[in-house]
Protein backbone atom coordinates (compact mmCIF):
# COMPACT_ATOMS: atom_id res chain seq x y z
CA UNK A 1 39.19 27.71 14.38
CA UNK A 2 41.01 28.59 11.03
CA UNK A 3 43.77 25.57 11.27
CA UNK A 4 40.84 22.96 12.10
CA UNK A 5 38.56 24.87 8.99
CA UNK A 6 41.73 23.93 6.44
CA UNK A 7 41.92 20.70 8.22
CA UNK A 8 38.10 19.73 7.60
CA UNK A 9 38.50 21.21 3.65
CA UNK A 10 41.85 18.78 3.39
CA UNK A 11 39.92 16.25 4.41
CA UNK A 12 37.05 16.77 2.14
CA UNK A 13 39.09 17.25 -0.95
CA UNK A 14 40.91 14.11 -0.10
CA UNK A 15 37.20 12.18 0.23
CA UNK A 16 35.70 13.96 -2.88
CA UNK A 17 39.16 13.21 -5.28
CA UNK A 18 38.76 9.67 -4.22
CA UNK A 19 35.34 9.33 -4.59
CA UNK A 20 35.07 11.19 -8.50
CA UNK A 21 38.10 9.42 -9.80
CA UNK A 22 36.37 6.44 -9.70
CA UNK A 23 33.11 7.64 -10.69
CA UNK A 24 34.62 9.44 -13.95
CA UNK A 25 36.48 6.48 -14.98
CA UNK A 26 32.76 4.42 -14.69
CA UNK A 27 31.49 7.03 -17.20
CA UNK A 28 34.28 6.82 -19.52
CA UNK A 29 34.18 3.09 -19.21
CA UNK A 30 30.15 2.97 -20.44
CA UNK A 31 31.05 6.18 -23.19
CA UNK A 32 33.30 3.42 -24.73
């Protein structure tokens, strides 16, 4: 239960990195 738990949270911060980079560089794009 634990090793698939850290498995599911690697995944997530894997999804959720790649989905804010690009949303923080849009805002930084329309700041400028």
């Amino acid at each position: 239960m634990l090793e698939i738990n850290e498995r599911i949270e690697e995944r997530t911060d894997a999804s959720s990195t790649s989905l804010t980079l690009p949303f923080e560089q849009r805002q930084k794009s329309r700041l400028r």
